[in-house]
N, C-alpha and C. Protein backbone atom coordinates (compact mmCIF):
# COMPACT_ATOMS: atom_id res chain seq x y z
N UNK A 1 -43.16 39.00 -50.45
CA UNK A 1 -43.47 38.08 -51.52
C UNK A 1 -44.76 38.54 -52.21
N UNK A 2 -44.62 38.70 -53.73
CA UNK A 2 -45.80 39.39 -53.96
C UNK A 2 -47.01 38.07 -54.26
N UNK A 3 -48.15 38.16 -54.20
CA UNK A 3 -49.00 37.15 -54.91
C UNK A 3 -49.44 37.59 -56.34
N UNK A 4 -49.75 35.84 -56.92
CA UNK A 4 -50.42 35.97 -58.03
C UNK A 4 -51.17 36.67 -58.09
N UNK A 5 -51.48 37.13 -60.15
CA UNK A 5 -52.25 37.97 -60.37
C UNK A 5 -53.95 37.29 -60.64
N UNK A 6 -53.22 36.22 -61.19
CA UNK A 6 -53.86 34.92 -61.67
C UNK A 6 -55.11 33.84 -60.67
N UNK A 7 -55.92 33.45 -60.83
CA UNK A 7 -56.29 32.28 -59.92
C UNK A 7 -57.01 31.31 -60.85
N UNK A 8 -57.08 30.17 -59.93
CA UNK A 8 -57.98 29.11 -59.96
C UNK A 8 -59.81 28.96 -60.01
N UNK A 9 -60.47 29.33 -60.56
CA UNK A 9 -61.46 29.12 -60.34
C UNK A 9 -62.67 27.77 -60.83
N UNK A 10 -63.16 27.23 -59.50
CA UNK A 10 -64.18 26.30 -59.83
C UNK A 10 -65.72 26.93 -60.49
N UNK A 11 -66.08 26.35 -61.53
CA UNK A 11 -66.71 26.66 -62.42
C UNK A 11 -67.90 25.38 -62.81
N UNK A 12 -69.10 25.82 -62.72
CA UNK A 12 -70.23 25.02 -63.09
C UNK A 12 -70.55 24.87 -64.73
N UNK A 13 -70.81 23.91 -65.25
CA UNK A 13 -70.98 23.86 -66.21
C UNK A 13 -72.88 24.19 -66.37
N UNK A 14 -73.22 25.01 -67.57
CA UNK A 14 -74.73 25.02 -67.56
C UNK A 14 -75.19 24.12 -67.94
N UNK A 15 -74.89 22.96 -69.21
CA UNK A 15 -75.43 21.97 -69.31
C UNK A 15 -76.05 20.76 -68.75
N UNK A 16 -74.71 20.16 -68.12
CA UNK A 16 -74.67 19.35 -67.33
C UNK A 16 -74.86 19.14 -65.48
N UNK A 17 -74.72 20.42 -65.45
CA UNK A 17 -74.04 20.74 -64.09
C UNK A 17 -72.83 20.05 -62.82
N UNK A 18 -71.92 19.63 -63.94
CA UNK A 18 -70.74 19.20 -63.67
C UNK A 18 -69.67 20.04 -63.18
N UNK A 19 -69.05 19.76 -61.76
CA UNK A 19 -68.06 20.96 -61.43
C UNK A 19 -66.98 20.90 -61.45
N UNK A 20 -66.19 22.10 -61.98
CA UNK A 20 -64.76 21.90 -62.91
C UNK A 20 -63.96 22.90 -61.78
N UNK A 21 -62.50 22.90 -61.99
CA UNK A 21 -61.65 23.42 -61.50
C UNK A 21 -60.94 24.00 -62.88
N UNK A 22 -60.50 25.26 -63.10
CA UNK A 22 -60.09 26.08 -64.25
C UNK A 22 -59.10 27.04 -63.97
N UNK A 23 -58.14 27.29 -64.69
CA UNK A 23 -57.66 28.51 -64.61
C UNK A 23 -58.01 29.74 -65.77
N UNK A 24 -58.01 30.97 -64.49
CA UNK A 24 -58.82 32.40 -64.87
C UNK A 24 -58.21 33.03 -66.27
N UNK A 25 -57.24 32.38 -66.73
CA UNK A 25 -56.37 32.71 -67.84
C UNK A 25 -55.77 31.57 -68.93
N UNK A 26 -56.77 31.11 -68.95
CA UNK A 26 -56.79 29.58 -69.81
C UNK A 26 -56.44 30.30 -71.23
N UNK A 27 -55.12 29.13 -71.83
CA UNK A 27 -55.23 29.95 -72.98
C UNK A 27 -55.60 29.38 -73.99
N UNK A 28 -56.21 28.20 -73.70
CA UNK A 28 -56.36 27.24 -74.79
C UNK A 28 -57.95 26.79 -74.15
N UNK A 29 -58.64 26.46 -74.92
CA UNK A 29 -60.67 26.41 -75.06
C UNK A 29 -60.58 24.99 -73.68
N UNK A 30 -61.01 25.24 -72.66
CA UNK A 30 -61.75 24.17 -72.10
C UNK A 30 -63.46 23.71 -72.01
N UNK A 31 -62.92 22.40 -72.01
CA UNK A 31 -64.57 21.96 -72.32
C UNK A 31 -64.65 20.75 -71.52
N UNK A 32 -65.69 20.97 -70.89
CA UNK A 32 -66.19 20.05 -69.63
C UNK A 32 -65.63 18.48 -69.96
N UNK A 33 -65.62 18.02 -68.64
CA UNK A 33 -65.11 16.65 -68.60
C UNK A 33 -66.36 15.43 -68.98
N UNK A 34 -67.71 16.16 -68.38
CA UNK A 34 -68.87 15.16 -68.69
C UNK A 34 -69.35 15.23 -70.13
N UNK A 35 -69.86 16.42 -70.62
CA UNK A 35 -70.84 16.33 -71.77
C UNK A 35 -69.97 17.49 -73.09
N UNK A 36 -68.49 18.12 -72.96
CA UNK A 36 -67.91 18.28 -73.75
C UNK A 36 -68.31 19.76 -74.16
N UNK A 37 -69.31 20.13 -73.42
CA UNK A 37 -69.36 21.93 -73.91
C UNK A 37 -68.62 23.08 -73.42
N UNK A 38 -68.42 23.74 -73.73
CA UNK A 38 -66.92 25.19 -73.60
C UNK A 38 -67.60 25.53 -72.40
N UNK A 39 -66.43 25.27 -71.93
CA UNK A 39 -66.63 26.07 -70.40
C UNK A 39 -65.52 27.84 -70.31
N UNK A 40 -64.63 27.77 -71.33
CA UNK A 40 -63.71 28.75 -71.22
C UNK A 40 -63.16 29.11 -72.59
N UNK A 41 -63.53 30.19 -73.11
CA UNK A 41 -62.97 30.83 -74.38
C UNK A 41 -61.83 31.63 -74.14
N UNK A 42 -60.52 31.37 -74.42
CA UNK A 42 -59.23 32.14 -74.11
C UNK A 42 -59.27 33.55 -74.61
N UNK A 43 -59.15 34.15 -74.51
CA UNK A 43 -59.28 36.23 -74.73
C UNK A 43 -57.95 36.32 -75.06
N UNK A 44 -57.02 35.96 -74.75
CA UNK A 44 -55.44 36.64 -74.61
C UNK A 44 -54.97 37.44 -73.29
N UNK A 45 -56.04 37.24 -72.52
CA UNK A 45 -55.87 37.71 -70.95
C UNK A 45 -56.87 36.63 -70.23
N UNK A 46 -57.76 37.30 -69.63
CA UNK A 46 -58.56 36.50 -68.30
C UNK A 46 -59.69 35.62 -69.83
N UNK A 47 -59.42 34.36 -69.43
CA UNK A 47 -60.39 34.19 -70.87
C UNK A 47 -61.86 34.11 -70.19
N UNK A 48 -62.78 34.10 -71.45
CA UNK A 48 -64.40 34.07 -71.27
C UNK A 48 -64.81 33.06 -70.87
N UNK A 49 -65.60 33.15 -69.39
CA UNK A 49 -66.22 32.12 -68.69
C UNK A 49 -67.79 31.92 -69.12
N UNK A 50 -67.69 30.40 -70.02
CA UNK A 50 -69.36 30.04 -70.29
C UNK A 50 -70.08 29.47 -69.31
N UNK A 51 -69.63 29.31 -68.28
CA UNK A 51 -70.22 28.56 -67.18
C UNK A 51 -70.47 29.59 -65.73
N UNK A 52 -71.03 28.95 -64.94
CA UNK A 52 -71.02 29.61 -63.96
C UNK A 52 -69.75 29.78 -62.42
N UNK A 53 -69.41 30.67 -61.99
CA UNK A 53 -68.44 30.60 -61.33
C UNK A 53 -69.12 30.73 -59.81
N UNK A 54 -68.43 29.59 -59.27
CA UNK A 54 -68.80 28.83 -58.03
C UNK A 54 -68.06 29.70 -56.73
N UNK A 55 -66.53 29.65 -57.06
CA UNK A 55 -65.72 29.89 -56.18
C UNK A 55 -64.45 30.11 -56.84
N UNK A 56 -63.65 31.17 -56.14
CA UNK A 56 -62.49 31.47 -56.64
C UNK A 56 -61.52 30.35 -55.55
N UNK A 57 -60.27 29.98 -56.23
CA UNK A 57 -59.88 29.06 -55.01
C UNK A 57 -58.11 29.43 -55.37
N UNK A 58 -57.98 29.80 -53.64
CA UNK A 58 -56.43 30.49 -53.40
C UNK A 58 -56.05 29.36 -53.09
């Protein structure tokens, strides 16, 4: 069985320091649940992480 290429990663926000759960290939802009700033700019592959990454989670 092969595994994903893909993961989950929990991600700190710099503003707020609110902690998010994300995926590494978001393709659409996420933005924090507390104070609304981009946590993830979609690329068309692994998108751009504005926040800090905590933990990858299998």
């Amino acid at each position: 069985m092969q595994k994903p290429k893909s993961k989950f990663i929990k991600v700190r926000c710099n503003d707020c320091e609110n902690e998010q759960a994300l995926f590494e290939k978001a393709s659409t802009t996420v933005h924090c649940h507390i104070c609304g700033s981009k946590l993830a700019i979609p690329r068309g592959g692994k998108a751009k992480i504005k926040g800090k990454i905590l933990e990858i989670i299998e």
